[in-house]
N, C-alpha and C. Protein backbone atom coordinates (compact mmCIF):
# COMPACT_ATOMS: atom_id res chain seq x y z
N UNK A 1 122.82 204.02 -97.63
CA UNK A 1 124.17 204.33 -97.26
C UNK A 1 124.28 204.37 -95.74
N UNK A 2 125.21 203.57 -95.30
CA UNK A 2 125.46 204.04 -93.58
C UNK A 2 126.89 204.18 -93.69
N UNK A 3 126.95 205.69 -92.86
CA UNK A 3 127.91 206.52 -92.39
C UNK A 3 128.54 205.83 -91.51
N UNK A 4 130.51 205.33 -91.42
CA UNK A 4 131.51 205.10 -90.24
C UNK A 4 131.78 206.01 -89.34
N UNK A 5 131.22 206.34 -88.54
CA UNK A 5 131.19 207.47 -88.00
C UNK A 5 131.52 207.37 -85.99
N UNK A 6 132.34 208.21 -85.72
CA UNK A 6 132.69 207.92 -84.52
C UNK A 6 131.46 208.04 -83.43
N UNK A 7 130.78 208.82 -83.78
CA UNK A 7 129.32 209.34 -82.98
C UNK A 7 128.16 208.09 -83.51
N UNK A 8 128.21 207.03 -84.56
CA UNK A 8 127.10 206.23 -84.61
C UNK A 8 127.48 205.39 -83.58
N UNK A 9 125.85 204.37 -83.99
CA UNK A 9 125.59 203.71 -82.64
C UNK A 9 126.73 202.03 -83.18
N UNK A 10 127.03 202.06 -81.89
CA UNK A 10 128.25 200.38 -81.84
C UNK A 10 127.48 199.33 -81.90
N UNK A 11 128.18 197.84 -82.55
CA UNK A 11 126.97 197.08 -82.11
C UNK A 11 127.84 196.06 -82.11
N UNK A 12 127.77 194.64 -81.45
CA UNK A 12 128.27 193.45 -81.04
C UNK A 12 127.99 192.57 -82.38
N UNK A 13 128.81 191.80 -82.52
CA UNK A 13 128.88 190.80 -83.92
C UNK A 13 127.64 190.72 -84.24
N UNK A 14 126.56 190.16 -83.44
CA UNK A 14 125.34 189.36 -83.43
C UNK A 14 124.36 190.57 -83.89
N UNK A 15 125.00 191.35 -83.26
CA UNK A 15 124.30 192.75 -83.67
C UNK A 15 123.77 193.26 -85.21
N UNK A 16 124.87 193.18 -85.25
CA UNK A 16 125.38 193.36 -86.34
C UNK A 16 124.95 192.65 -87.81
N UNK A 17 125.05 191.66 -87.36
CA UNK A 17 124.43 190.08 -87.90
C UNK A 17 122.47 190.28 -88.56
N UNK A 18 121.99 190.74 -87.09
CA UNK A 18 120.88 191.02 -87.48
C UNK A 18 120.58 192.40 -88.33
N UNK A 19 121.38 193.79 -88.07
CA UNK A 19 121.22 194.71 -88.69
C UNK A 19 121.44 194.06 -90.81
N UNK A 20 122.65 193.28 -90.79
CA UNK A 20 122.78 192.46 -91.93
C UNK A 20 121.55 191.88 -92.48
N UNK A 21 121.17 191.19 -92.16
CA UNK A 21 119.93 190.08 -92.33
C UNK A 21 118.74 191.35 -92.11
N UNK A 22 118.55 192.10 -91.92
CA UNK A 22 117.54 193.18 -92.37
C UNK A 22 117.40 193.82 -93.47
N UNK A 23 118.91 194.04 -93.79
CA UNK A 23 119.06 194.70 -95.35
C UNK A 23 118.99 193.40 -96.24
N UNK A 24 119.38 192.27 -96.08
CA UNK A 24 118.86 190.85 -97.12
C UNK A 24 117.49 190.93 -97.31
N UNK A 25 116.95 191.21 -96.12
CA UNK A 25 115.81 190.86 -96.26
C UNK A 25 114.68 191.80 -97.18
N UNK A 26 114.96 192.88 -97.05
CA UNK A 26 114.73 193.72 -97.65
C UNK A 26 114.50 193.83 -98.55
N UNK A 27 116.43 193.41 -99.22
CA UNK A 27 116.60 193.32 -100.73
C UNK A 27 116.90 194.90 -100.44
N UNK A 28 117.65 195.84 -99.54
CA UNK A 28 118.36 196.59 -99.81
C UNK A 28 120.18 196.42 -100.20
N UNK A 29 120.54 197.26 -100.92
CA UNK A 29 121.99 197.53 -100.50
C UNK A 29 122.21 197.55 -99.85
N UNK A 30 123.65 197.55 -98.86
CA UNK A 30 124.65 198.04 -98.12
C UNK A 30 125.61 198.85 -98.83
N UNK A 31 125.71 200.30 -98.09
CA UNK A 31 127.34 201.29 -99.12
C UNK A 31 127.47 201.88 -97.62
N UNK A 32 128.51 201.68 -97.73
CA UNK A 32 129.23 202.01 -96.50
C UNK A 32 130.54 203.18 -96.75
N UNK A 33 130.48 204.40 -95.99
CA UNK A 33 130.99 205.57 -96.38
C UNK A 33 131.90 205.49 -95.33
N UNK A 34 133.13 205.25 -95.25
CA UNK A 34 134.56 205.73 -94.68
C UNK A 34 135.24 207.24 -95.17
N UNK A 35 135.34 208.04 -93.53
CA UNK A 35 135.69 209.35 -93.83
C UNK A 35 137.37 209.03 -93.66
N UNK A 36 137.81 210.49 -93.87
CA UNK A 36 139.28 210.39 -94.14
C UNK A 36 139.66 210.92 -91.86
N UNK A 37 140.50 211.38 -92.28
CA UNK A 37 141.34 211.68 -90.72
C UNK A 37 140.39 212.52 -90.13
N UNK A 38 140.16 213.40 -90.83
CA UNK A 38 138.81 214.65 -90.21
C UNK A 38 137.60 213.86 -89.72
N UNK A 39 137.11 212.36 -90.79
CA UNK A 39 135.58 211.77 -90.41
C UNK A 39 135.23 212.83 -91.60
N UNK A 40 133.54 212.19 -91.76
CA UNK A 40 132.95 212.45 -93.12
C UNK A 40 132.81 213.90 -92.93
N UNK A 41 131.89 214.80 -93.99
CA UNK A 41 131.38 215.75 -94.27
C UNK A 41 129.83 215.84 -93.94
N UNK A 42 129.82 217.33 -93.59
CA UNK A 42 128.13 216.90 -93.21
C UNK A 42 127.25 216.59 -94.25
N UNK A 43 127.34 216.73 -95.43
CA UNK A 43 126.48 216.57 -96.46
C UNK A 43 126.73 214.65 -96.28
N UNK A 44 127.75 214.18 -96.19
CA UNK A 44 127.80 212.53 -95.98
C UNK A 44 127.10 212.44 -95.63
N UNK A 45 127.23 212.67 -94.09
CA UNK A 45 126.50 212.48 -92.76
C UNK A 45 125.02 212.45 -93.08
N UNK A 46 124.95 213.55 -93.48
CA UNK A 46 123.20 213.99 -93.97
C UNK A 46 122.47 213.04 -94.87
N UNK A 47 123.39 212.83 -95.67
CA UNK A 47 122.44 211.69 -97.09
C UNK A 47 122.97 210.17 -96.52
N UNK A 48 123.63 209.85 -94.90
CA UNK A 48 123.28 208.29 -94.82
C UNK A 48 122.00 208.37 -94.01
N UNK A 49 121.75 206.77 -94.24
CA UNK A 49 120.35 206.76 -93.48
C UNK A 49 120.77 206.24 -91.89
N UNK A 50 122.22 205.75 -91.81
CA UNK A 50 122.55 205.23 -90.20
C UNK A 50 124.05 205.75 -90.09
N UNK A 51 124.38 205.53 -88.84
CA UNK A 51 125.61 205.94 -88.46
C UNK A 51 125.82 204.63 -87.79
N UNK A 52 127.17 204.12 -88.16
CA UNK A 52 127.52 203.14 -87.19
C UNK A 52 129.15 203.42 -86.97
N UNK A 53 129.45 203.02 -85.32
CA UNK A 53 130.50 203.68 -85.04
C UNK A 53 131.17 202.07 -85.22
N UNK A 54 132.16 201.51 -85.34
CA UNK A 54 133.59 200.86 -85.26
C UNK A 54 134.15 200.59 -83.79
N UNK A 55 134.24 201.54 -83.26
CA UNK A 55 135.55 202.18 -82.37
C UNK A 55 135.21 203.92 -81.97
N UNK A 56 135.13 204.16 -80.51
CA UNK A 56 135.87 205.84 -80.30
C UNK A 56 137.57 205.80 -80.94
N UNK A 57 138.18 204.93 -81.13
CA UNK A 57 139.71 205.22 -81.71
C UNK A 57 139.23 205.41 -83.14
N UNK A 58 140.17 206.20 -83.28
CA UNK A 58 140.41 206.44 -84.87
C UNK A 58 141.80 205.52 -85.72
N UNK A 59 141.08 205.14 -86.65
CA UNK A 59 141.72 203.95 -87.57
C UNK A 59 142.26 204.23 -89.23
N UNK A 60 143.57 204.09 -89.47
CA UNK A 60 143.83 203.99 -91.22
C UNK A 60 142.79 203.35 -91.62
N UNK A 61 142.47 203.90 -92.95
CA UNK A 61 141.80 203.26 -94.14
C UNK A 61 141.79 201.65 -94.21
N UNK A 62 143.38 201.12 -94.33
CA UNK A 62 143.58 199.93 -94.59
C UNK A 62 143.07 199.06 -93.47
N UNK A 63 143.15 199.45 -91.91
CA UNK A 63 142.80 198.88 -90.95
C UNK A 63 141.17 198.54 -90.87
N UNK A 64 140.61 199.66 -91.40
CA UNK A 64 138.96 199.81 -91.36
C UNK A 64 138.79 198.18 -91.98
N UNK A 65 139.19 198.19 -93.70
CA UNK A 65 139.00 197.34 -94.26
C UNK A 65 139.03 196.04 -94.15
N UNK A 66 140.45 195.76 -92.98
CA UNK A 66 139.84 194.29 -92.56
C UNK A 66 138.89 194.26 -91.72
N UNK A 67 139.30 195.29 -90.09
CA UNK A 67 138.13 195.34 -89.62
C UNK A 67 136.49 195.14 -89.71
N UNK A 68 136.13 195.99 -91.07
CA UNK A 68 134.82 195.55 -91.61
C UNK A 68 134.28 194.19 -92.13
N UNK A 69 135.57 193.52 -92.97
CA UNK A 69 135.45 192.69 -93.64
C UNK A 69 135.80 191.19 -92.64
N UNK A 70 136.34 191.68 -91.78
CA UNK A 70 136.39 190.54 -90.98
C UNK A 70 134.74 190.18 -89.89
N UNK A 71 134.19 191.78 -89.65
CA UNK A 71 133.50 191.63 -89.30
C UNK A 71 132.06 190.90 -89.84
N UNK A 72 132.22 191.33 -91.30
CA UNK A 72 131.27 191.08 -92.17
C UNK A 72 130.73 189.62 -92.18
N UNK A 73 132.54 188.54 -92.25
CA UNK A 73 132.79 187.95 -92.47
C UNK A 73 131.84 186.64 -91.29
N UNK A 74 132.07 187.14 -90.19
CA UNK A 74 131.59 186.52 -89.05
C UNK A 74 129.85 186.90 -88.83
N UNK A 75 129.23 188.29 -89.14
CA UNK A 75 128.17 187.94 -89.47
C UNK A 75 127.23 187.37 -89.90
N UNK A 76 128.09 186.96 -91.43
CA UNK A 76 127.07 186.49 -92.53
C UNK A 76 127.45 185.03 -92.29
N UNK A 77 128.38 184.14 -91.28
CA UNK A 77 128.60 182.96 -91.03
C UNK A 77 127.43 182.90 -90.01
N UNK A 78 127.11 184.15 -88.83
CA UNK A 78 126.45 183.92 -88.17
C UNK A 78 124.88 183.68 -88.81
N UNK A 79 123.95 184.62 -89.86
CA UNK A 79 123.36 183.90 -90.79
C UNK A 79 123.14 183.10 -91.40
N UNK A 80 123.91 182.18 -91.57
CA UNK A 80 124.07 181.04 -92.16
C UNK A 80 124.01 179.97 -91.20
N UNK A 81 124.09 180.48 -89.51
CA UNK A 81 123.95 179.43 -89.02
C UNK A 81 124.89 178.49 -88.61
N UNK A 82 126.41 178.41 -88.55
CA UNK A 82 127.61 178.51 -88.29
C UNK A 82 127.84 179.30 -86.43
N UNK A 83 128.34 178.21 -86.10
CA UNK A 83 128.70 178.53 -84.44
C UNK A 83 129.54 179.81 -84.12
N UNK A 84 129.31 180.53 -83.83
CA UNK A 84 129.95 181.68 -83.43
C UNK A 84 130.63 181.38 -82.11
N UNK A 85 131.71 181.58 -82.00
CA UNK A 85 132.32 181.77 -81.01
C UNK A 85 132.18 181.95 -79.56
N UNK A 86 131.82 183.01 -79.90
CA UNK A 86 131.09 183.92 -78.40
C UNK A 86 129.92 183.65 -77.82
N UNK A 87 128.73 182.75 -78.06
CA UNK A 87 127.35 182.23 -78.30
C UNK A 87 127.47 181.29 -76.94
């Protein structure tokens, strides 16, 4: 499980990309815990194994979701080996 959390560590697409391609590699999951307006609970906090922050701004639910998924989206292209943009 990794915690959305305003205090985890940020990371750049590519970043990101590789933190991805670690859990493939693995053959772990990814569960990704979105807190409400407050941010998670410490028991969340406690049972993820990472914190990754988004943003210091705070974001709706619905916003997270593309956010993530867009991000996701450009990772796992970057895995695959697909020109990234920014490169």
């Amino acid at each position: 499980m990794v915690a959305l959390d305003v205090s985890g560590k940020s990371f750049s697409t590519e970043d990101l990309a590789g933190k991805i391609a670690d859990f493939r590699q693995r053959g772990d999951n990814l569960s990704l815990l979105v807190g409400g307006p407050d941010g998670l609970g410490a028991e969340c906090l406690t049972r993820a194994s990472e914190r990754w922050s988004l943003s210091a701004l705070t974001f709706p639910h619905p916003l997270v979701r593309v956010v993530i998924t867009e991000q996701f989206y450009r990772a796992i292209s970057i895995i695959k080996g697909h020109p990234y943009h920014r490169s």
